[in-house]
C-alpha atoms as a PDB file:
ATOM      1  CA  UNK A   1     131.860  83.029 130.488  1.00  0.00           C
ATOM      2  CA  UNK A   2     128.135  84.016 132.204  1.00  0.00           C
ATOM      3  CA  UNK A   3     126.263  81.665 134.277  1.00  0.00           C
ATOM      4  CA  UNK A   4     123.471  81.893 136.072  1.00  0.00           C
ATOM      5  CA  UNK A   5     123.829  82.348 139.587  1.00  0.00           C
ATOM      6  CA  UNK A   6     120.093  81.918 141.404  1.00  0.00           C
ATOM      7  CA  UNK A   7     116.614  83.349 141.105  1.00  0.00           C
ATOM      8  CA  UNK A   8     115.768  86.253 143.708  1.00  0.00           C
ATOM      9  CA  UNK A   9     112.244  86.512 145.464  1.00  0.00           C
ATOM     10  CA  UNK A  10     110.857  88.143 147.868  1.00  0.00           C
ATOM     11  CA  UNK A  11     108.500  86.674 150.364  1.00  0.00           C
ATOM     12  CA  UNK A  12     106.105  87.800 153.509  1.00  0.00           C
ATOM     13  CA  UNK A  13     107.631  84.657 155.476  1.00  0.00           C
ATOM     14  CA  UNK A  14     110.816  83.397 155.665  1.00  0.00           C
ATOM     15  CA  UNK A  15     109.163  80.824 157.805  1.00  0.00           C
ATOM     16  CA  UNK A  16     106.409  79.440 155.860  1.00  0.00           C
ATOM     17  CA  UNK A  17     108.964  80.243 152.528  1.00  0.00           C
ATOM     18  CA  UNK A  18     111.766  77.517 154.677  1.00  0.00           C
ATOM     19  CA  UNK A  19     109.007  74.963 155.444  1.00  0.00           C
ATOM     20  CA  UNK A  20     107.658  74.637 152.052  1.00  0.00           C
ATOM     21  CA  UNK A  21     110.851  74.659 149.896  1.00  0.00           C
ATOM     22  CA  UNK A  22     112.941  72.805 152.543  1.00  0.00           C
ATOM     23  CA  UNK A  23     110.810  70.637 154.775  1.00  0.00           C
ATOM     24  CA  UNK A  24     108.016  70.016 152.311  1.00  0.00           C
ATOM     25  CA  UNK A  25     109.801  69.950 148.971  1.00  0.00           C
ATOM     26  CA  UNK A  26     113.468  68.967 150.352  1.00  0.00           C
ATOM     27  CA  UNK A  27     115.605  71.003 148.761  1.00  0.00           C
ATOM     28  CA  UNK A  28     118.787  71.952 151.304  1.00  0.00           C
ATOM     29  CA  UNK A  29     118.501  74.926 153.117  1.00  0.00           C
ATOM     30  CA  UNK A  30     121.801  77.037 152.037  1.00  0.00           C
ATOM     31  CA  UNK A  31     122.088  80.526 153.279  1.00  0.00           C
ATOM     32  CA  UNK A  32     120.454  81.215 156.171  1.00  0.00           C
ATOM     33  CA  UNK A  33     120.591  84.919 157.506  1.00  0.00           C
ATOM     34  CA  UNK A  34     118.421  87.373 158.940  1.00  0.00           C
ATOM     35  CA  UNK A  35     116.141  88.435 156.287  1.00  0.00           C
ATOM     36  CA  UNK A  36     117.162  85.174 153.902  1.00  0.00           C
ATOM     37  CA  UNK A  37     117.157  82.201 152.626  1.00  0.00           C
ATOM     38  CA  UNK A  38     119.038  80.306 149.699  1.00  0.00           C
ATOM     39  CA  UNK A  39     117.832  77.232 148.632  1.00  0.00           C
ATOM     40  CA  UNK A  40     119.618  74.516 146.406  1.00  0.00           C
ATOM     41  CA  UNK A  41     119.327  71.397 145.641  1.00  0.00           C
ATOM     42  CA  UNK A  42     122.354  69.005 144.208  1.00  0.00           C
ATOM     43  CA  UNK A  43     124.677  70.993 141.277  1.00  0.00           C
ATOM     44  CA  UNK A  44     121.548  72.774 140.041  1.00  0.00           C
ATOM     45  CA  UNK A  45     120.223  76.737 140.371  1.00  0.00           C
ATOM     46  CA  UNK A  46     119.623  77.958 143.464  1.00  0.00           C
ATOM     47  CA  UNK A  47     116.818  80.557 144.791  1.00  0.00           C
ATOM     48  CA  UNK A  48     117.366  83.137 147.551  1.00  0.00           C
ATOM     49  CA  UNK A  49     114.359  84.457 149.233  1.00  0.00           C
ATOM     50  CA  UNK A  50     114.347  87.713 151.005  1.00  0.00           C
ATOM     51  CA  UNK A  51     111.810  88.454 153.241  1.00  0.00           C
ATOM     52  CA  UNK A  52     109.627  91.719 152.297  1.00  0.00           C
ATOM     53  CA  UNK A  53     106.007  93.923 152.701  1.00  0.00           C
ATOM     54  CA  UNK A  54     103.325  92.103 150.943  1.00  0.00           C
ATOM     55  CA  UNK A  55     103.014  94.935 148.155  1.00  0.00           C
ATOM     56  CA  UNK A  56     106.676  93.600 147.088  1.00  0.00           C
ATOM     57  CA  UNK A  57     105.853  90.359 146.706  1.00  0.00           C
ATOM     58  CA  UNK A  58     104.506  88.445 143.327  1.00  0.00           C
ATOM     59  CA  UNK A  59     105.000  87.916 140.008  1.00  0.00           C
ATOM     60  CA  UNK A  60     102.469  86.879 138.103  1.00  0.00           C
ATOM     61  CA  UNK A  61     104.223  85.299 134.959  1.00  0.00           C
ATOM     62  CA  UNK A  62     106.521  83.686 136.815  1.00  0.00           C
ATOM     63  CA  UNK A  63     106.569  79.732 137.465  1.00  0.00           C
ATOM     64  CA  UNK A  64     109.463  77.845 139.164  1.00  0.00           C
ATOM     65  CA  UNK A  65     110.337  74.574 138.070  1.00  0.00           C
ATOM     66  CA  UNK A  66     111.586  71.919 140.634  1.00  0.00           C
ATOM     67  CA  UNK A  67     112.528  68.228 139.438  1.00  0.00           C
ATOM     68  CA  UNK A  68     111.583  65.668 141.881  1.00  0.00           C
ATOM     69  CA  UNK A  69     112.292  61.847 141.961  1.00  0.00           C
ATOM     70  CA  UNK A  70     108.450  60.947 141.457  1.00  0.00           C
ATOM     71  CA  UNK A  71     106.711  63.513 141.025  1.00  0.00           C
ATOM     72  CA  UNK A  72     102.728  61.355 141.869  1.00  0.00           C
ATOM     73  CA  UNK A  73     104.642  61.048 145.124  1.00  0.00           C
ATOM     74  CA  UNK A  74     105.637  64.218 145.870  1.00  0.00           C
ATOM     75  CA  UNK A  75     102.077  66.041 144.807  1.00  0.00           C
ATOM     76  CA  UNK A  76     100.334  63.773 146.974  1.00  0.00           C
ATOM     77  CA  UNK A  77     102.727  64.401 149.968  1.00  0.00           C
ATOM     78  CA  UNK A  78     102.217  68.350 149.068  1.00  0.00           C
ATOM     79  CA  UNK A  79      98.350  68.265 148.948  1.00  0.00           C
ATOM     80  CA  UNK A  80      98.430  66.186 152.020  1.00  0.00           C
ATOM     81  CA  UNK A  81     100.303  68.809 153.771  1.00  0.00           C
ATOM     82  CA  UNK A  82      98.064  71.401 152.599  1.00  0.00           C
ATOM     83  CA  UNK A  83      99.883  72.932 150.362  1.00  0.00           C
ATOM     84  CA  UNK A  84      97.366  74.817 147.312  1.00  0.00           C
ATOM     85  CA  UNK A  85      97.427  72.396 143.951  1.00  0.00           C
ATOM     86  CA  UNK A  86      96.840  73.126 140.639  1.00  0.00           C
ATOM     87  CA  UNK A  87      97.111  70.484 137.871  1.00  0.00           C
ATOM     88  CA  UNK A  88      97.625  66.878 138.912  1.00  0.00           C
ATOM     89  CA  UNK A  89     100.567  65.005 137.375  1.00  0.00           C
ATOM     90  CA  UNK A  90     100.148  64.428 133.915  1.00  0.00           C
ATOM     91  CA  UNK A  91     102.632  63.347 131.500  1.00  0.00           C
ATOM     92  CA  UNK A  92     103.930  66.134 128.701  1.00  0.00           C
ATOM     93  CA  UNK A  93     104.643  65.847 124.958  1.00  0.00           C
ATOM     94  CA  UNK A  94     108.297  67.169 125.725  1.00  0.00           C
ATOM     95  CA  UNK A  95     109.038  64.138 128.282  1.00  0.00           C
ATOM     96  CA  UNK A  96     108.248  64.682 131.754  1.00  0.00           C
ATOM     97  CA  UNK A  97     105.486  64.248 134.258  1.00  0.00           C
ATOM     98  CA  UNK A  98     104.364  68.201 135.388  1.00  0.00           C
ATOM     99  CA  UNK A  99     102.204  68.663 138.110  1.00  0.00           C
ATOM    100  CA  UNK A 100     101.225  72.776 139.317  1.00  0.00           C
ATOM    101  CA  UNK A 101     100.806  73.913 142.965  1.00  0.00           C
ATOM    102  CA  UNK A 102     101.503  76.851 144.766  1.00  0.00           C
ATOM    103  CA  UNK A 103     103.900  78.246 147.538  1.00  0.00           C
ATOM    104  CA  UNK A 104     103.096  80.200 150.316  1.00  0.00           C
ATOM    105  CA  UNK A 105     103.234  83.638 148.590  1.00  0.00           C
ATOM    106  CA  UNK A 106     100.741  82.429 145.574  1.00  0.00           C
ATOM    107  CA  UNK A 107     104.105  81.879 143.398  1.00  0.00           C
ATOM    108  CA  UNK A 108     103.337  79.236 140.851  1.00  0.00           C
ATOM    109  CA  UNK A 109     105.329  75.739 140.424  1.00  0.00           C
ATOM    110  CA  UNK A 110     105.908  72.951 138.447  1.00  0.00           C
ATOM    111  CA  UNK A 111     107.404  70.020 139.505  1.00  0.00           C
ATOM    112  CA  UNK A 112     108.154  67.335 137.339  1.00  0.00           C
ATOM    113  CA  UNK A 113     110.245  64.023 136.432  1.00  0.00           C
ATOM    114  CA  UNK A 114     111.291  62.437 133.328  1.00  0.00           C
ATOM    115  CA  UNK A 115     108.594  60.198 132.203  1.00  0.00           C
ATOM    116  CA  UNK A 116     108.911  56.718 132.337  1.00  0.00           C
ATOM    117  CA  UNK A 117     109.914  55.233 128.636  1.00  0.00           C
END
């Protein structure tokens, strides 16, 4: 049987990636090696960052999608901290509460929860 394993990016910081997708976000800190980072969070997909020029970095139609336990909470900790936002929490037609920001290296995310029924 296939499974996914994790999503592979490359970043210009393994510094700034760590603090926003483990100190900012929370999501555990896996791998850590020279050069990368694997990040996980409970049973679910992990992503392993490697740390590159700027010129390899980016991906334009790309959009990560992290689920958080409330996700007004977490977008106001995230803007707080600085962190570039796009859309403000809003619920969806498909069940969940989306909000967009931005990491570090311009890479666009969604993070959500199941909306309240």
């Amino acid at each position: 049987m296939t499974h996914l394993s994790h999503l592979f990016v490359h970043v210009t910081s393994l510094d700034a990636t760590r603090h926003f997708y483990v100190e900012l976000l929370g999501l555990e800190a896996l791998v850590e090696q020279d050069g990368y980072l694997r990040v996980g969070g409970g049973d679910g997909f992990h992503i392993g960052f490697e740390e590159r020029e700027w010129s390899d970095v980016g991906a334009p139609g790309m959009e990560l999608a992290v689920r958080v336990d409330d996700v007004d909470a977490a977008y106001r900790q995230l803007r707080e901290a600085g962190v570039q936002v796009g859309l403000p929490p809003e619920d969806q037609e498909w069940g969940a509460r989306h909000a967009w920001l931005y990491d570090p290296d311009g890479y666009r995310l969604s993070i959500y929860s199941p909306s309240a029924s």
